[in-house]
N, C-alpha and C. Protein backbone atom coordinates (compact mmCIF):
# COMPACT_ATOMS: atom_id res chain seq x y z
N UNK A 1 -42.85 -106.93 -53.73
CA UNK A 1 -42.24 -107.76 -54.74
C UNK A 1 -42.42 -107.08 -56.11
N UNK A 2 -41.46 -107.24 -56.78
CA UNK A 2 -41.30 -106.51 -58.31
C UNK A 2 -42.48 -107.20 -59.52
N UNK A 3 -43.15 -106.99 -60.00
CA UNK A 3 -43.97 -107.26 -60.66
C UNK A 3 -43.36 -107.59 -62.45
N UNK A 4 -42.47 -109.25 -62.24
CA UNK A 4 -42.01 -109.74 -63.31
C UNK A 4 -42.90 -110.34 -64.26
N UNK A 5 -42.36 -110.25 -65.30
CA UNK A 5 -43.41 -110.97 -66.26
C UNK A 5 -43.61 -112.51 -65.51
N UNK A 6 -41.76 -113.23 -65.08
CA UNK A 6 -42.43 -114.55 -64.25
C UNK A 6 -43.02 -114.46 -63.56
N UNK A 7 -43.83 -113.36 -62.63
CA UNK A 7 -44.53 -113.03 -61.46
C UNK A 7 -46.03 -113.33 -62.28
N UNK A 8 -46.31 -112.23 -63.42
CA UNK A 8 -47.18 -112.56 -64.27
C UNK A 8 -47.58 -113.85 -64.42
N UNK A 9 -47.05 -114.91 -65.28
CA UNK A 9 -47.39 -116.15 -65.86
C UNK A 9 -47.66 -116.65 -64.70
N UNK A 10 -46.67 -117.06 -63.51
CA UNK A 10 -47.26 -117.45 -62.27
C UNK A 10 -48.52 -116.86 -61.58
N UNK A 11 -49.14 -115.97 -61.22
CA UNK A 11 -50.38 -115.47 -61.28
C UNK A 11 -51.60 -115.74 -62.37
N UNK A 12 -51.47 -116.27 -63.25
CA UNK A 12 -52.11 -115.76 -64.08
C UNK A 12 -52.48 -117.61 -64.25
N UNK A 13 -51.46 -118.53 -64.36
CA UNK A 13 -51.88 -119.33 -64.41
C UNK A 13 -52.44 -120.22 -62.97
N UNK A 14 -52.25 -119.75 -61.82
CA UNK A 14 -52.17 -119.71 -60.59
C UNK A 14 -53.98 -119.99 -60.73
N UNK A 15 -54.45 -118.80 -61.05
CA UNK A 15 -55.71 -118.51 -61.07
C UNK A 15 -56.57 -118.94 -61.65
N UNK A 16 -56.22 -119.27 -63.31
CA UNK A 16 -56.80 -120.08 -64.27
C UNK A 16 -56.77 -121.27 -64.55
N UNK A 17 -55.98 -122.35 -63.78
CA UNK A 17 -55.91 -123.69 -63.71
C UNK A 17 -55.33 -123.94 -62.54
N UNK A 18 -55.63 -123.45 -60.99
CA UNK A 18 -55.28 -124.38 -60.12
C UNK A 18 -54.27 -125.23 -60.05
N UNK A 19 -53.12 -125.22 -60.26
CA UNK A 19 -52.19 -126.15 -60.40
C UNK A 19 -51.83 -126.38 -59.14
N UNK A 20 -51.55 -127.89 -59.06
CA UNK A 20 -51.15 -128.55 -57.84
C UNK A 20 -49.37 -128.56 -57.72
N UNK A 21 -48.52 -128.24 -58.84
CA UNK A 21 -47.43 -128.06 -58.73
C UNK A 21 -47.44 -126.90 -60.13
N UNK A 22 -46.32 -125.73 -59.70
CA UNK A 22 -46.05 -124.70 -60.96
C UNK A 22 -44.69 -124.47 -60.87
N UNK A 23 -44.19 -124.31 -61.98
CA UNK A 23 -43.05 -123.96 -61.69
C UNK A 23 -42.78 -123.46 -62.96
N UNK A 24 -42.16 -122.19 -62.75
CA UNK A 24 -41.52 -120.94 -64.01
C UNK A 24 -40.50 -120.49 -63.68
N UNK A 25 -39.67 -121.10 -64.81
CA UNK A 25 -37.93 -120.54 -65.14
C UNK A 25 -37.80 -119.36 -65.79
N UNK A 26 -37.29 -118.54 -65.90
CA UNK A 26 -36.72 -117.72 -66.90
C UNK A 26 -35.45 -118.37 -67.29
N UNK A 27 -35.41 -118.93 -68.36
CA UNK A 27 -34.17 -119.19 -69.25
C UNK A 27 -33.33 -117.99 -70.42
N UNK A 28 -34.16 -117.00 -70.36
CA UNK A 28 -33.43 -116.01 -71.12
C UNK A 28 -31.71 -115.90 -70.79
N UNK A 29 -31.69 -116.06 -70.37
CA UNK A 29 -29.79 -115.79 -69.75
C UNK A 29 -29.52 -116.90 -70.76
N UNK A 30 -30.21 -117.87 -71.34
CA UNK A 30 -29.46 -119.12 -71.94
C UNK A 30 -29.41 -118.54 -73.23
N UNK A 31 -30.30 -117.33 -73.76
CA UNK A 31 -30.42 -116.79 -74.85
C UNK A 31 -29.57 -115.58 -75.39
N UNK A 32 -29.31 -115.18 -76.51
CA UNK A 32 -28.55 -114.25 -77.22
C UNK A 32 -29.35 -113.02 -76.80
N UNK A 33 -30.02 -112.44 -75.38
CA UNK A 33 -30.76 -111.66 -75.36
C UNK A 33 -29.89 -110.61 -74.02
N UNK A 34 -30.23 -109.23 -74.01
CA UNK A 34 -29.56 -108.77 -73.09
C UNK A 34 -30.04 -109.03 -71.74
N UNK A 35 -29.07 -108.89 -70.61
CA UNK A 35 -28.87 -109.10 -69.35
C UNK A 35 -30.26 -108.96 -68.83
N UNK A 36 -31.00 -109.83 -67.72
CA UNK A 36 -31.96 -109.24 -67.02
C UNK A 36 -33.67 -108.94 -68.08
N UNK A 37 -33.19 -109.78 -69.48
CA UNK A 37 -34.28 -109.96 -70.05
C UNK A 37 -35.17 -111.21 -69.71
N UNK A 38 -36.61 -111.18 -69.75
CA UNK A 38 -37.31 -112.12 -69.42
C UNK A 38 -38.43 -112.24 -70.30
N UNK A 39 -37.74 -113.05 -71.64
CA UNK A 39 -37.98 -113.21 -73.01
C UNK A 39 -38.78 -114.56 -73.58
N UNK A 40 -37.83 -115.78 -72.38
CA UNK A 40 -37.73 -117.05 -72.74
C UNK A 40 -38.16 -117.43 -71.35
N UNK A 41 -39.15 -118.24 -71.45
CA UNK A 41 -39.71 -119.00 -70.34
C UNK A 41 -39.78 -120.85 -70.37
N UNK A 42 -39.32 -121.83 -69.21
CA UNK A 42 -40.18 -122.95 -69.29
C UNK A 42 -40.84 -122.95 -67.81
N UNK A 43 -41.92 -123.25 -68.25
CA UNK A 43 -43.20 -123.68 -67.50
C UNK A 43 -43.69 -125.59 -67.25
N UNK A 44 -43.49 -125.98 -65.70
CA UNK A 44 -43.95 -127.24 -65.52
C UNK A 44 -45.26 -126.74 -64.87
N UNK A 45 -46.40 -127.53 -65.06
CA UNK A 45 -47.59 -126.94 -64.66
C UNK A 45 -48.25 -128.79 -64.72
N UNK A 46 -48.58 -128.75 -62.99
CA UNK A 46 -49.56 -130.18 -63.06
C UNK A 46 -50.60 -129.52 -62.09
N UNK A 47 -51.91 -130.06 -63.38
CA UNK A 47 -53.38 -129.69 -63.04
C UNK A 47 -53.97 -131.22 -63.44
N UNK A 48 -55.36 -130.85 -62.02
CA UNK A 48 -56.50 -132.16 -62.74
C UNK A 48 -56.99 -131.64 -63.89
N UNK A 49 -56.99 -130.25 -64.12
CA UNK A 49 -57.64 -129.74 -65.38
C UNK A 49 -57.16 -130.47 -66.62
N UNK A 50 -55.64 -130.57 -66.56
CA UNK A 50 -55.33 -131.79 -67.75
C UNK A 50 -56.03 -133.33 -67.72
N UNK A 51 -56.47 -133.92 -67.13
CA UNK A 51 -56.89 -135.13 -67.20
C UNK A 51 -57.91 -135.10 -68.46
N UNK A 52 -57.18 -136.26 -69.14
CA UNK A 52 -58.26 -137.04 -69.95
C UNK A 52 -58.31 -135.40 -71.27
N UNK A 53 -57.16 -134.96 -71.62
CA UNK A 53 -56.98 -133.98 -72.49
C UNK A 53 -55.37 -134.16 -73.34
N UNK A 54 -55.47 -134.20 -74.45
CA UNK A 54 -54.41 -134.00 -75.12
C UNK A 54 -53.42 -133.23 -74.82
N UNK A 55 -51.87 -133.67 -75.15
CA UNK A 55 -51.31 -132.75 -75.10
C UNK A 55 -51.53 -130.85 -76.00
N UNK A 56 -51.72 -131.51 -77.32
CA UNK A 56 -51.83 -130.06 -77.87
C UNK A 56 -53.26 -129.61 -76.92
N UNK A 57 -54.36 -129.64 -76.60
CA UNK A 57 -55.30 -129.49 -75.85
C UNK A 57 -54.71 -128.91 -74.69
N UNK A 58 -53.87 -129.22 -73.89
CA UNK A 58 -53.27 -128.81 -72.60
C UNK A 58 -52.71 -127.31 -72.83
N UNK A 59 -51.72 -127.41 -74.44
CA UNK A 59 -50.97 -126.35 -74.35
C UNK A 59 -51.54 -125.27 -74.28
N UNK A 60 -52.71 -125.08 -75.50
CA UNK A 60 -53.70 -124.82 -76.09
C UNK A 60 -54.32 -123.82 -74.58
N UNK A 61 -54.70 -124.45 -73.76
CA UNK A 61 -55.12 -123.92 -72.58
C UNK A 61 -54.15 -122.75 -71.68
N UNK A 62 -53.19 -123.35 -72.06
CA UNK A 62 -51.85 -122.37 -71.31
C UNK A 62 -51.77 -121.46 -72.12
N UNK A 63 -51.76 -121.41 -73.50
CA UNK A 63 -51.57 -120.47 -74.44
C UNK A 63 -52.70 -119.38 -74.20
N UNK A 64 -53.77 -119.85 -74.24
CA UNK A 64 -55.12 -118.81 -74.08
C UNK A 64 -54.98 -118.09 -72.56
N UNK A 65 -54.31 -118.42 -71.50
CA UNK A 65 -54.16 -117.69 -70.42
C UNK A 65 -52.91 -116.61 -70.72
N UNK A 66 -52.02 -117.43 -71.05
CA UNK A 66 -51.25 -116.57 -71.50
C UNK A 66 -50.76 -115.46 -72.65
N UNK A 67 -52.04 -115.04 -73.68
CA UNK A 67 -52.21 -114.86 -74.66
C UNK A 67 -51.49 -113.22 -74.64
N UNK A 68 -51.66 -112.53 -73.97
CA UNK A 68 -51.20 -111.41 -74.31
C UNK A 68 -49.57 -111.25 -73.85
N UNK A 69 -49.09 -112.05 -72.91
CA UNK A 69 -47.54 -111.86 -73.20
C UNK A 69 -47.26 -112.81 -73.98
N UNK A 70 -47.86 -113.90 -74.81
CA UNK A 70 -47.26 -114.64 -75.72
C UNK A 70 -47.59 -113.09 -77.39
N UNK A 71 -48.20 -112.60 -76.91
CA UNK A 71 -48.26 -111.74 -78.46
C UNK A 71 -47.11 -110.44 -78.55
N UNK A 72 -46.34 -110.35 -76.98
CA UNK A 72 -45.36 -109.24 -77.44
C UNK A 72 -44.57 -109.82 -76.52
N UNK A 73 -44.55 -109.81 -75.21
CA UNK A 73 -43.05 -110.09 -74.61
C UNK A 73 -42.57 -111.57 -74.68
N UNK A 74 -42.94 -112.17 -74.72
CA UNK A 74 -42.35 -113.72 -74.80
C UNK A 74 -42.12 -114.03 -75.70
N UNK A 75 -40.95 -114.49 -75.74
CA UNK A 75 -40.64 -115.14 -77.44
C UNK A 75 -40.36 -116.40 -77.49
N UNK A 76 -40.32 -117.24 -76.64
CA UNK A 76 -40.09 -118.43 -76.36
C UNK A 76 -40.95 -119.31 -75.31
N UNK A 77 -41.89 -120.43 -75.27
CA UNK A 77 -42.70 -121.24 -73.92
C UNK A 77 -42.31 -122.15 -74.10
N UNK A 78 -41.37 -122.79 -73.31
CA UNK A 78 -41.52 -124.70 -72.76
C UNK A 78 -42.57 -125.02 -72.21
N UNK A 79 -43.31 -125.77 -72.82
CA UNK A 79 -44.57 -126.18 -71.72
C UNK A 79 -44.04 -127.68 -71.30
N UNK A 80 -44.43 -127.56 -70.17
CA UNK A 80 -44.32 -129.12 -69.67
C UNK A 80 -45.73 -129.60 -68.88
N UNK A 81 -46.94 -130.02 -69.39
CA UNK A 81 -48.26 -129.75 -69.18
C UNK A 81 -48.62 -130.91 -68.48
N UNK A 82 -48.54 -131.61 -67.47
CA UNK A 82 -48.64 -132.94 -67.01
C UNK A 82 -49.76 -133.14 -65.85
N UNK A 83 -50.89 -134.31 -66.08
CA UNK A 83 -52.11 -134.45 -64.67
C UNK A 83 -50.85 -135.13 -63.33
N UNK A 84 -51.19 -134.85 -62.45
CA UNK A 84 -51.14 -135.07 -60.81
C UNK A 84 -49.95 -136.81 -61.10
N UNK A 85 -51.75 -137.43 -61.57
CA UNK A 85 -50.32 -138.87 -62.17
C UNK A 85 -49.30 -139.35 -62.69
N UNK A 86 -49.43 -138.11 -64.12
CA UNK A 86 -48.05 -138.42 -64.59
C UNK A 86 -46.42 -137.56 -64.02
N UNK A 87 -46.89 -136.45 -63.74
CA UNK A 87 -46.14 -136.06 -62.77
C UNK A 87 -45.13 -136.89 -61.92
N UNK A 88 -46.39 -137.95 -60.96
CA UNK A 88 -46.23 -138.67 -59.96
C UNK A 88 -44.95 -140.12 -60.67
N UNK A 89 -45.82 -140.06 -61.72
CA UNK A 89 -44.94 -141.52 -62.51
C UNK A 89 -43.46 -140.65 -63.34
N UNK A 90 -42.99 -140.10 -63.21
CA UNK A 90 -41.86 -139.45 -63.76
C UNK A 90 -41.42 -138.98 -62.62
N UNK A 91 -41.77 -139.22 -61.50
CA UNK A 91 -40.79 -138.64 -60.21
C UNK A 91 -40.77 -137.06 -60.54
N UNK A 92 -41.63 -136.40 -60.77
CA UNK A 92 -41.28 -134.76 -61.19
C UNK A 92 -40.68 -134.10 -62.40
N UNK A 93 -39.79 -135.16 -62.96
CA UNK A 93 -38.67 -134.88 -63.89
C UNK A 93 -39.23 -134.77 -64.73
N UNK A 94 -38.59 -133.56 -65.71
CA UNK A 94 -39.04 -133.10 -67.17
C UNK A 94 -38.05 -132.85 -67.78
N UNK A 95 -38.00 -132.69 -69.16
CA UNK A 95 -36.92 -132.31 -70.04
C UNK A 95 -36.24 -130.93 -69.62
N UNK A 96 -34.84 -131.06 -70.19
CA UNK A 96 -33.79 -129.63 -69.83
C UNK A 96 -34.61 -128.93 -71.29
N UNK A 97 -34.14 -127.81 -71.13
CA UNK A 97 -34.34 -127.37 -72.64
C UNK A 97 -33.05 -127.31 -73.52
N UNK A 98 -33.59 -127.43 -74.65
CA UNK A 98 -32.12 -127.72 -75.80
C UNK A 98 -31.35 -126.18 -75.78
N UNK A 99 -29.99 -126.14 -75.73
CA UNK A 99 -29.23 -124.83 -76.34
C UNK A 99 -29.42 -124.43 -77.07
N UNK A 100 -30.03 -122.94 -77.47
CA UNK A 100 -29.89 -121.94 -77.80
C UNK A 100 -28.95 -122.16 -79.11
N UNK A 101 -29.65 -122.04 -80.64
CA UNK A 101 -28.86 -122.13 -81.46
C UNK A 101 -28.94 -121.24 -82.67
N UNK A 102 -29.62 -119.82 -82.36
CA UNK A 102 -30.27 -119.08 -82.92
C UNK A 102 -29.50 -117.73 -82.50
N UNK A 103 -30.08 -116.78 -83.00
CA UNK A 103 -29.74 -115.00 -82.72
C UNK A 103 -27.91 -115.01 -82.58
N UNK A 104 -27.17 -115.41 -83.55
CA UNK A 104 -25.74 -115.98 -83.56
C UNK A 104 -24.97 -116.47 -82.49
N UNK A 105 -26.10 -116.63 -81.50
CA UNK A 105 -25.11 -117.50 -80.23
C UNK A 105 -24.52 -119.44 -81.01
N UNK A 106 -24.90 -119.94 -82.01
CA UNK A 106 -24.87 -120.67 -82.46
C UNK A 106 -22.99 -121.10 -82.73
């Protein structure tokens, strides 16, 4: 298997918070970025590690795993940071991300 940056974040958070559900998009294609770039990420990630933690606290945690492709290749994170329960009480569902209204795709 090709060793993508989504391969990355999935590994990486795989390891550092146990998540009971993960899931990583590449949304770059939605972006003013060339073909086959993997620039723009959203991330759903449900851990017990979130329980009884803030949202900024949650992100905060994702950010520090992910710290070195957030400092050069990523230019964009959806976090969607949710415990086991709330997950459970939203049926899975999380926000789309908004269009792209930047780099003159606007």
């Amino acid at each position: 298997m090709t060793n993508t940056i989504r391969n990355q974040i999935e590994t990486k958070l795989q390891q550092a918070l146990s998540p009971e559900i993960l899931e990583v998009i590449n949304e770059s294609h939605m972006h003013n970025v060339p073909a086959g770039s993997e620039s723009h990420f959203k991330v759903t990630i449900v851990s017990d590690q979130f329980d009884g933690k803030m949202l900024v606290a949650r992100h905060r945690m994702v950010n520090k795993v992910l710290a070195e492709e957030l400092n050069g290749i990523i230019h964009a994170l959806a976090l969607h940071t949710l415990t086991p329960a709330q997950y459970f009480e939203r049926a899975g569902k999380v926000a789309d991300s908004p269009e792209c209204l930047g780099g003159g795709k606007g």
